[in-house]
Each structure stands twice: as structure tokens, then as C-alpha cells.
N, C-alpha and C. Protein backbone atom coordinates (compact mmCIF):
# COMPACT_ATOMS: atom_id res chain seq x y z
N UNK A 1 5.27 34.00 -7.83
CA UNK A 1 5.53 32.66 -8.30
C UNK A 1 4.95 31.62 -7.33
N UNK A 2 4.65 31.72 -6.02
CA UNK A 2 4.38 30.69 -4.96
C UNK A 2 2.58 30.86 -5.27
N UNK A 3 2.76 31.57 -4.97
CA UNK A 3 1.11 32.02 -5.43
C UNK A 3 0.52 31.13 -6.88
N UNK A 4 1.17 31.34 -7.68
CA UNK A 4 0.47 30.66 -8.87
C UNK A 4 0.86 29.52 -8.68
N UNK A 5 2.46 28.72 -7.99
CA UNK A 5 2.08 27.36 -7.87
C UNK A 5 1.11 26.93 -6.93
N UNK A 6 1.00 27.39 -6.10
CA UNK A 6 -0.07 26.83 -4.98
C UNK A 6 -1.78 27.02 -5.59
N UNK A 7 -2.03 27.46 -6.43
CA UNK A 7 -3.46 27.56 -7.21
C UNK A 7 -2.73 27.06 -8.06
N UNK A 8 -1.93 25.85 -8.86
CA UNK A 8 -1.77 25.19 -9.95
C UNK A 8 -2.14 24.00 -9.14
N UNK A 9 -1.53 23.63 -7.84
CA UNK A 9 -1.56 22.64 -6.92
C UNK A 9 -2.75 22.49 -6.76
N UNK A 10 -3.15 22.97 -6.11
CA UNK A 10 -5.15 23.36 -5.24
C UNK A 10 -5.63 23.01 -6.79
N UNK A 11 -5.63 23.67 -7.79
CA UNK A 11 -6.17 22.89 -8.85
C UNK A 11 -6.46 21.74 -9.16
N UNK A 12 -5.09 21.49 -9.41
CA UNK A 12 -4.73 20.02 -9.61
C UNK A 12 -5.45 19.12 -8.72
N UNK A 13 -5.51 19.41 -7.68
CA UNK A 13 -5.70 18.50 -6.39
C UNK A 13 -7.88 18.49 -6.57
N UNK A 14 -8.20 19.14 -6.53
CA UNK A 14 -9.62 19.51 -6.19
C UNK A 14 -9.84 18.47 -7.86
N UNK A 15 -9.30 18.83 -8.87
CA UNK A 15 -9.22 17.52 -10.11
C UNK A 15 -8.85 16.32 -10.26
N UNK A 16 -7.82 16.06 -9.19
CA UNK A 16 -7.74 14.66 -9.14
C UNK A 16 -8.93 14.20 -8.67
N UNK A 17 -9.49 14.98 -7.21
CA UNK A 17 -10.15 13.76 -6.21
C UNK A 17 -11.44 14.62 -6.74
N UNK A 18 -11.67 14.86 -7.77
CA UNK A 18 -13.39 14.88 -8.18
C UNK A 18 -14.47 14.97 -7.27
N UNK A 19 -15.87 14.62 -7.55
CA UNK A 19 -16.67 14.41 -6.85
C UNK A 19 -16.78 13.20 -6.67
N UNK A 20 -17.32 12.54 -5.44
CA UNK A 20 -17.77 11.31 -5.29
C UNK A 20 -19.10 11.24 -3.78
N UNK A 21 -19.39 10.34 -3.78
CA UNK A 21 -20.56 10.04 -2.64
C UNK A 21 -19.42 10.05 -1.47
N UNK A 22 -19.71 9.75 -0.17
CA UNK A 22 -19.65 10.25 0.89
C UNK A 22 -19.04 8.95 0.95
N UNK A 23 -19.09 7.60 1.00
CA UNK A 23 -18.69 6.06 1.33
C UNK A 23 -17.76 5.70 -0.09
N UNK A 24 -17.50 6.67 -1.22
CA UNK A 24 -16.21 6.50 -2.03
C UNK A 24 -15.23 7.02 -1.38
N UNK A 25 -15.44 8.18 -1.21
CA UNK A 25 -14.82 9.27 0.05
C UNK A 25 -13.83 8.71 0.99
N UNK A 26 -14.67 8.11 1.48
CA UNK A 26 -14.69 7.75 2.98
C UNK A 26 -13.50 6.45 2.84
N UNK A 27 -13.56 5.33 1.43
CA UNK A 27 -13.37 4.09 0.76
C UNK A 27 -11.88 4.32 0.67
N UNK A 28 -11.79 5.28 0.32
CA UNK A 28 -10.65 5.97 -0.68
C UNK A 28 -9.67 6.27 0.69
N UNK A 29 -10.11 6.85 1.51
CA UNK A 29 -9.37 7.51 2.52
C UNK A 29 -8.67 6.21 3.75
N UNK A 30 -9.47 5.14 3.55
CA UNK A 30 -9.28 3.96 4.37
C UNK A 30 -8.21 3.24 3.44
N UNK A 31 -8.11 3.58 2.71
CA UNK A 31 -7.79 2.67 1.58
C UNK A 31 -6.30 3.18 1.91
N UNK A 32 -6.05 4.30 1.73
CA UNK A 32 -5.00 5.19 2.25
C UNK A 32 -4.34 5.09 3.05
N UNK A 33 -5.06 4.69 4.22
CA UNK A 33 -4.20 4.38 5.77
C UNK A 33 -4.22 3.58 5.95
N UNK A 34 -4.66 2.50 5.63
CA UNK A 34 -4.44 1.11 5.15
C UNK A 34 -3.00 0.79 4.30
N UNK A 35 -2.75 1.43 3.52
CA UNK A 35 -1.35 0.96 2.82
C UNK A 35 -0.39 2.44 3.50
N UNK A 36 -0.60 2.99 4.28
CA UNK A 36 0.22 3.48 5.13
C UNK A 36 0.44 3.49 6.34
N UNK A 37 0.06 1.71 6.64
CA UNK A 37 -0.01 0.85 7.71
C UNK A 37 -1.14 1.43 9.00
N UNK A 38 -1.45 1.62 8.88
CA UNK A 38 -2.25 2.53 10.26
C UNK A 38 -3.30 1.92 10.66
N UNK A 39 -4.16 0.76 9.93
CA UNK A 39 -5.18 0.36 9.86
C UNK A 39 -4.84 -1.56 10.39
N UNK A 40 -4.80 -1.83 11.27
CA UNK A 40 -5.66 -3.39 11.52
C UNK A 40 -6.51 -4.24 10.90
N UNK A 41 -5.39 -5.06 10.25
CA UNK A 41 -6.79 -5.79 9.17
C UNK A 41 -6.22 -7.33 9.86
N UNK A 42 -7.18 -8.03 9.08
CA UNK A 42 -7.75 -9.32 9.82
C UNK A 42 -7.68 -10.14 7.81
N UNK A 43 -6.94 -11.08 7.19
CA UNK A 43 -6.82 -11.49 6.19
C UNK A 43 -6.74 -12.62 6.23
N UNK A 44 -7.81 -13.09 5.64
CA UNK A 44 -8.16 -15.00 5.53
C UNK A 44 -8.14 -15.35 3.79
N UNK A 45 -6.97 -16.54 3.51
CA UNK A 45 -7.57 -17.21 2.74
C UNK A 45 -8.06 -18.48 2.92
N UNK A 46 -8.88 -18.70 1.75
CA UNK A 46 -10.45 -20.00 2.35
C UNK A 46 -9.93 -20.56 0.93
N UNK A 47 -10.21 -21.83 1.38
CA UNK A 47 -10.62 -22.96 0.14
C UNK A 47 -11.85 -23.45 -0.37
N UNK A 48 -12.61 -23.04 -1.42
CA UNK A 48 -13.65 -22.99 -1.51
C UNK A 48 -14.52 -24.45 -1.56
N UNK A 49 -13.04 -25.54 -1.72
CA UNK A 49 -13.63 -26.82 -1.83
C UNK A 49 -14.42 -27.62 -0.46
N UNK A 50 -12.79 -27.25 0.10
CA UNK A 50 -12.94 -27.77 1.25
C UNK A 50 -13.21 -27.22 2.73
N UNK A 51 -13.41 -25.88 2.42
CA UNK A 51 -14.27 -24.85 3.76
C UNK A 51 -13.01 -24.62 4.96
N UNK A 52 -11.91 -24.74 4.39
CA UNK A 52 -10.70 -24.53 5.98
C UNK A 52 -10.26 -23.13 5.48
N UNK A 53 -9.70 -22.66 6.29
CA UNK A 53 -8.88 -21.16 6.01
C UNK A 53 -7.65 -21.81 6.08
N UNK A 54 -7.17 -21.53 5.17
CA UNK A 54 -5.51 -21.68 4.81
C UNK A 54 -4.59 -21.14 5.37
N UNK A 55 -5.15 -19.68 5.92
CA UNK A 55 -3.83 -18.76 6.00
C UNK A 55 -4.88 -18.03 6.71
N UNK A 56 -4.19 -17.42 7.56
CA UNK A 56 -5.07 -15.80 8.47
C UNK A 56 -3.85 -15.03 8.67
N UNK A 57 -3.55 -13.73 7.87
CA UNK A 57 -2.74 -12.67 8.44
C UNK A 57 -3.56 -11.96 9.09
N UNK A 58 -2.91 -11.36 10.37
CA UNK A 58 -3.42 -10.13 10.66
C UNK A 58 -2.62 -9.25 11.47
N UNK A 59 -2.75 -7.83 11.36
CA UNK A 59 -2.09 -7.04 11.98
C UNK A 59 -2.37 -5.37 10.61
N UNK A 60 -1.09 -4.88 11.21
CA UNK A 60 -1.68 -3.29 10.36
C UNK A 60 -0.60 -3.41 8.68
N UNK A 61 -1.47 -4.29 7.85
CA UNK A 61 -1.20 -4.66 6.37
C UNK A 61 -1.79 -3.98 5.16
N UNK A 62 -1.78 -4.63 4.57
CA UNK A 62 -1.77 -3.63 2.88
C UNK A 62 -1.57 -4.73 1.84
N UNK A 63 -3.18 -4.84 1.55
CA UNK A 63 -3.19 -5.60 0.30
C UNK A 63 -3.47 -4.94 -1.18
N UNK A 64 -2.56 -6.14 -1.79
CA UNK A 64 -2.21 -5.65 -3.25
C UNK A 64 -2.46 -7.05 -4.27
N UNK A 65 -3.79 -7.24 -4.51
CA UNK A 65 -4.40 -8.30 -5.76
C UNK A 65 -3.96 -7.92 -6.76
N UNK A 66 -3.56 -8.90 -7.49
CA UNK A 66 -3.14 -9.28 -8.76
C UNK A 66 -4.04 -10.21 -9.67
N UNK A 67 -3.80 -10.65 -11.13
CA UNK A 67 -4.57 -11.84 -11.33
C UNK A 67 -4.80 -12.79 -10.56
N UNK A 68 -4.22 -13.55 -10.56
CA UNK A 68 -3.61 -15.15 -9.82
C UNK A 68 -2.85 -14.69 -8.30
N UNK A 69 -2.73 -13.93 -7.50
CA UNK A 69 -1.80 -13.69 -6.56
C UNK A 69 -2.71 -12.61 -5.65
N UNK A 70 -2.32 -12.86 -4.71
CA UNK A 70 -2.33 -11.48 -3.35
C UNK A 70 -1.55 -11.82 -2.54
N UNK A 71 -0.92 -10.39 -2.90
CA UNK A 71 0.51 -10.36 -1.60
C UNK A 71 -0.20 -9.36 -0.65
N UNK A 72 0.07 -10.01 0.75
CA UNK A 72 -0.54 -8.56 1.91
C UNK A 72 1.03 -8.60 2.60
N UNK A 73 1.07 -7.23 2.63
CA UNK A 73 2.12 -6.31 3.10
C UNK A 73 2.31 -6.16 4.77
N UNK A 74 3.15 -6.30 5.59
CA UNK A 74 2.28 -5.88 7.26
C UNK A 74 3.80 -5.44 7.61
N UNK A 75 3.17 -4.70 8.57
CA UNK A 75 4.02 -3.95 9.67
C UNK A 75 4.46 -4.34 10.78
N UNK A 76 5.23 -4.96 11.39
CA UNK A 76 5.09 -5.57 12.59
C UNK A 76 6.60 -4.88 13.64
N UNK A 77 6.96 -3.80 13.15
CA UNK A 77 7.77 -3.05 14.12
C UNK A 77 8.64 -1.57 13.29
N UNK A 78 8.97 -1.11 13.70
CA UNK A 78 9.36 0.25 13.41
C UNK A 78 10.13 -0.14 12.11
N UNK A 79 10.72 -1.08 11.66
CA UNK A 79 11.40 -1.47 10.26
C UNK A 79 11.94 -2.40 10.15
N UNK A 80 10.32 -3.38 10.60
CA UNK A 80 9.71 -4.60 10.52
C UNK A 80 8.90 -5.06 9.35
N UNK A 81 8.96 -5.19 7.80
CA UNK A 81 8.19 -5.57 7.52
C UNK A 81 7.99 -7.03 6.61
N UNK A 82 6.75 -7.66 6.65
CA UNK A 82 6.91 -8.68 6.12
C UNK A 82 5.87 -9.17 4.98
N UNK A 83 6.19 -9.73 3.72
CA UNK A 83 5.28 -9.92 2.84
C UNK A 83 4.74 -11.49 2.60
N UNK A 84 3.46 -11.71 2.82
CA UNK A 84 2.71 -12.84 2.56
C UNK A 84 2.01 -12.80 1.19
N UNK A 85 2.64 -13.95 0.51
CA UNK A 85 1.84 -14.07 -0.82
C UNK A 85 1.57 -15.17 -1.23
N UNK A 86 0.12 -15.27 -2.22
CA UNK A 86 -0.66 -16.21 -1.66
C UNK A 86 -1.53 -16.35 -3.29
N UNK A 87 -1.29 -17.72 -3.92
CA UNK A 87 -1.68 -17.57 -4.91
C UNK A 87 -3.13 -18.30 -4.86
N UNK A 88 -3.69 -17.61 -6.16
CA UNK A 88 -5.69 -17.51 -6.02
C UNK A 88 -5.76 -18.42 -7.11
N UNK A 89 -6.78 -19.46 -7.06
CA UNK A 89 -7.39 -20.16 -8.17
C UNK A 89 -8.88 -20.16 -7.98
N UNK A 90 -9.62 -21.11 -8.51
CA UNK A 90 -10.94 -20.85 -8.80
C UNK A 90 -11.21 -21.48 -7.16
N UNK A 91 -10.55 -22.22 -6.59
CA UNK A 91 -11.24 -22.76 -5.64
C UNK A 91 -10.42 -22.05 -4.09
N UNK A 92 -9.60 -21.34 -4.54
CA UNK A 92 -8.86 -20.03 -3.42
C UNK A 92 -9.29 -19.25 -3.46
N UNK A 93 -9.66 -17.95 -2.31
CA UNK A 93 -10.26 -16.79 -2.59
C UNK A 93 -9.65 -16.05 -1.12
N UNK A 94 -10.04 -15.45 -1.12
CA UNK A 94 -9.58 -13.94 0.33
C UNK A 94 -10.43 -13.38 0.72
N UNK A 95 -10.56 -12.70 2.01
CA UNK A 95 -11.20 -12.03 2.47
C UNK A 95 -10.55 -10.90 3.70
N UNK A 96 -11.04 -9.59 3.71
CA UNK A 96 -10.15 -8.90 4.15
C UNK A 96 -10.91 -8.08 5.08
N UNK A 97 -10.65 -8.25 6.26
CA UNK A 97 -11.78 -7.76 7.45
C UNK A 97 -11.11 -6.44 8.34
N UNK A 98 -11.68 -5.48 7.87
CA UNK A 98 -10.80 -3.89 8.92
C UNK A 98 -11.04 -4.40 10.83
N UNK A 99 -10.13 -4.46 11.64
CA UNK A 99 -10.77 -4.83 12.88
C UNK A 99 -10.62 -3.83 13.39
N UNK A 100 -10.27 -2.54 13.36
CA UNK A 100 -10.55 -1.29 14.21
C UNK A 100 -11.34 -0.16 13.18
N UNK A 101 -12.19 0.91 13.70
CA UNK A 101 -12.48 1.64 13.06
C UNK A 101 -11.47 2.95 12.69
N UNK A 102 -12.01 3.65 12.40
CA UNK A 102 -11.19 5.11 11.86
C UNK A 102 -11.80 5.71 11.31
N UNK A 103 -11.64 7.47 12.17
CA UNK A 103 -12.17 8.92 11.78
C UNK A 103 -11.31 9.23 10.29
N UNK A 104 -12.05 8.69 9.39
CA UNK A 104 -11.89 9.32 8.11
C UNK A 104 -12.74 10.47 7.55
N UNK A 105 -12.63 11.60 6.44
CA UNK A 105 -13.17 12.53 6.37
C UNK A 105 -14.10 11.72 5.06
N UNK A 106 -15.09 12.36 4.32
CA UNK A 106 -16.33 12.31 3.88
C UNK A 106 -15.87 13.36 2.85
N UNK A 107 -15.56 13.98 3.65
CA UNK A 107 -15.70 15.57 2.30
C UNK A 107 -14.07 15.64 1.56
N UNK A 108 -13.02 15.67 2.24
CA UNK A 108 -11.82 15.45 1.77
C UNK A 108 -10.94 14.17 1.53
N UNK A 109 -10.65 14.27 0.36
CA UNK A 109 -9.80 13.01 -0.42
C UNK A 109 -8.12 12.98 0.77
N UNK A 110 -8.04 12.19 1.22
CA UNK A 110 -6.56 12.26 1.79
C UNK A 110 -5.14 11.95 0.81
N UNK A 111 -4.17 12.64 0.42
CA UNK A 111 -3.44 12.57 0.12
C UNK A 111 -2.01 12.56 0.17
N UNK A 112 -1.10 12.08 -0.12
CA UNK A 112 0.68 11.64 1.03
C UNK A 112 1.50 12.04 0.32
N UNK A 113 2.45 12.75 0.49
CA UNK A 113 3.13 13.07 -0.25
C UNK A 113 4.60 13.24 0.45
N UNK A 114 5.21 12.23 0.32
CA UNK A 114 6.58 11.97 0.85
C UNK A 114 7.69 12.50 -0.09
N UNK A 115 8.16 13.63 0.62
CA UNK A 115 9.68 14.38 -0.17
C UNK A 115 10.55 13.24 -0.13
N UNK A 116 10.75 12.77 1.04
CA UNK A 116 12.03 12.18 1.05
C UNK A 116 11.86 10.65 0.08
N UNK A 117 11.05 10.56 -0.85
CA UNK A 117 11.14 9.36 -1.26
C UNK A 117 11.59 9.40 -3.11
N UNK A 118 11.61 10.62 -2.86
CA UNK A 118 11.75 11.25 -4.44
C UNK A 118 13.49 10.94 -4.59
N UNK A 119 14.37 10.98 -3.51
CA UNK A 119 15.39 10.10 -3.66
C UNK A 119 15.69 8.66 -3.01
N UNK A 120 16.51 8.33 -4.26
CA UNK A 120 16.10 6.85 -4.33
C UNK A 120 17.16 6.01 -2.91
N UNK A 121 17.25 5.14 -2.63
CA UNK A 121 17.82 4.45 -1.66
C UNK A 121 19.11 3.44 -2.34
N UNK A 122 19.97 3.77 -2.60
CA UNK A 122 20.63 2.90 -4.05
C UNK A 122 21.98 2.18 -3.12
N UNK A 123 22.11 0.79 -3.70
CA UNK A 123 22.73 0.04 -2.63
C UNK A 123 24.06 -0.28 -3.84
N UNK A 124 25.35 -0.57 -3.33
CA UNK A 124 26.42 -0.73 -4.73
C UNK A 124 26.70 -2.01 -4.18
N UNK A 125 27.24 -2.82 -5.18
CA UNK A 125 27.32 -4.45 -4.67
C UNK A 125 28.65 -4.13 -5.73
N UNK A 126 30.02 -5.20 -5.01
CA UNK A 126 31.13 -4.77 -5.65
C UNK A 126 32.21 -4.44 -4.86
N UNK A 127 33.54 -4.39 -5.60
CA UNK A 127 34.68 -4.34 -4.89
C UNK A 127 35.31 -2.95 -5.40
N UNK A 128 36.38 -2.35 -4.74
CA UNK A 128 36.61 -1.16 -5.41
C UNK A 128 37.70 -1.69 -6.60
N UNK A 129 38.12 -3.23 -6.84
CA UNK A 129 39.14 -3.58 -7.30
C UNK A 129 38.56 -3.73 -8.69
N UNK A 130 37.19 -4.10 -8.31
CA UNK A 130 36.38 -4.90 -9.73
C UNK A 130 36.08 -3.28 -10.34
N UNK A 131 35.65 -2.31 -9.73
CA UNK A 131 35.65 -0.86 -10.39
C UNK A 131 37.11 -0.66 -10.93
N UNK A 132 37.77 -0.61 -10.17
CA UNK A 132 39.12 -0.25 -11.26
C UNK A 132 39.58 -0.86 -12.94
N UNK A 133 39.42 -2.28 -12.31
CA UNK A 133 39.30 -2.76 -13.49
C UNK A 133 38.38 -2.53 -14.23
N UNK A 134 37.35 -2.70 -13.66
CA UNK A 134 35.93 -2.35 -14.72
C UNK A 134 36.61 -0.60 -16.16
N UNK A 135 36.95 0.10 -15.17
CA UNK A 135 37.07 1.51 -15.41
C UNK A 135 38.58 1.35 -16.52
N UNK A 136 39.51 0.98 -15.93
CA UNK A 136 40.53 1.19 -16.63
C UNK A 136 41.01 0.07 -17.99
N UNK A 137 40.03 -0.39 -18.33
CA UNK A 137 39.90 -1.72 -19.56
C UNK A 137 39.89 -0.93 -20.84
């Protein structure tokens, strides 16, 4: 049984991450440690009217564009984090600069796979008085 899941897995896996050139590869894998904070980025928004930068985040973040919006994500201590969001019009725009490099692979797709996130973190707001009642109505 371990056997056939682990060649269902290896399957699966060698099908997700397909073929690609060497700098998709490479794109993909930055992209990765980048939203699993590891990566130093440097994030400017510019006004296209008036040529000032509005905003500069930087530190080890994780951006996430939307239509109209980019929120960048950052890390700034062991369970530290903070979200900047930043809405885009025709005359707002972003730019997102890696300031350290990183040994990423070429040939292998990197992939994360966190057990412990498969349960959820669930917070109860409430009194045990308002449950009773709730319960016994």
C-alpha cells in the first residue's frame, strides 16, 4: 500500500510541475520562498503623474495583486507579521525588487507541504452562559 501511494504521489508531482525552461523553473521556485518569507524584497509604489514613490516596503514579504489592490505581506519577527495594502489606479503602479539572491534549483519544482495546517486554528468568542442558553431554548 505505501508503495503504490508513493508512485501515485511521484506521479502526481512530476504532473503538476510539467516541463518548463530553466528561468520558469527557477521563477516558480523564487516565487515560493518568497511567500514563505525567506526572500528580501524591496516594494515601491510610484505615481505615475507625479514621479514620487508613495510607499517603499521592504524586508522578507509576499506579494499578492489583485485588480485594483496589492497587499504585500512581511515578516518582521518570529510572529511578527504585517500587511500593507495599497490600492492601484491608472496613475499608481508597483514595483517589486528581490535584494538578495538565492540558490534555487533549475531542474526541480519546489514544493511545501505543511501537515500541521490541515488543522484549522479555531478561536470561540462567547460566554459559557450565552451557550447554555443558546443550547437549552
Amino acid at each position: 500500500m505505501n508503495k503504490i501511494l508513493a508512485i501515485l504521489t511521484l506521479s502526481g508531482t512530476i504532473l503538476l510541475s510539467g516541463c518548463g525552461s530553466d528561468a520558469s523553473i527557477a521563477s516558480r521556485n523564487l516565487a515560493t520562498a518568497a511567500d514563505n518569507f525567506e526572500l528580501q524584497r524591496r516594494v515601491v509604489f510610484y505615481n505615475g503623474i507625479t514621479g514620487e514613490y508613495m510607499l517603499t516596503v521592504e524586508g522578507k514579504c509576499s506579494i499578492e495583486p489583485t485588480n485594483n489592490k496589492l497587499s504585500v505581506t512581511c515578516k518582521h519577527g518570529f510572529n511578527d507579521f504585517r500587511v500593507h495594502t495599497l490600492g492601484l489606479s491608472d496613475n499608481v503602479t508597483y514595483f517589486a525588487e528581490q535584494l538578495d539572491g538565492m540558490d534555487v534549483s533549475v531542474y526541480h519544482t519546489r514544493i511545501i507541504w505543511k501537515p500541521q495546517s490541515i488543522v484549522p486554528n479555531i478561536d470561540v468568542q462567547g460566554s459559557s452562559d450565552d451557550m447554555i442558553k443558546a443550547l437549552t431554548k
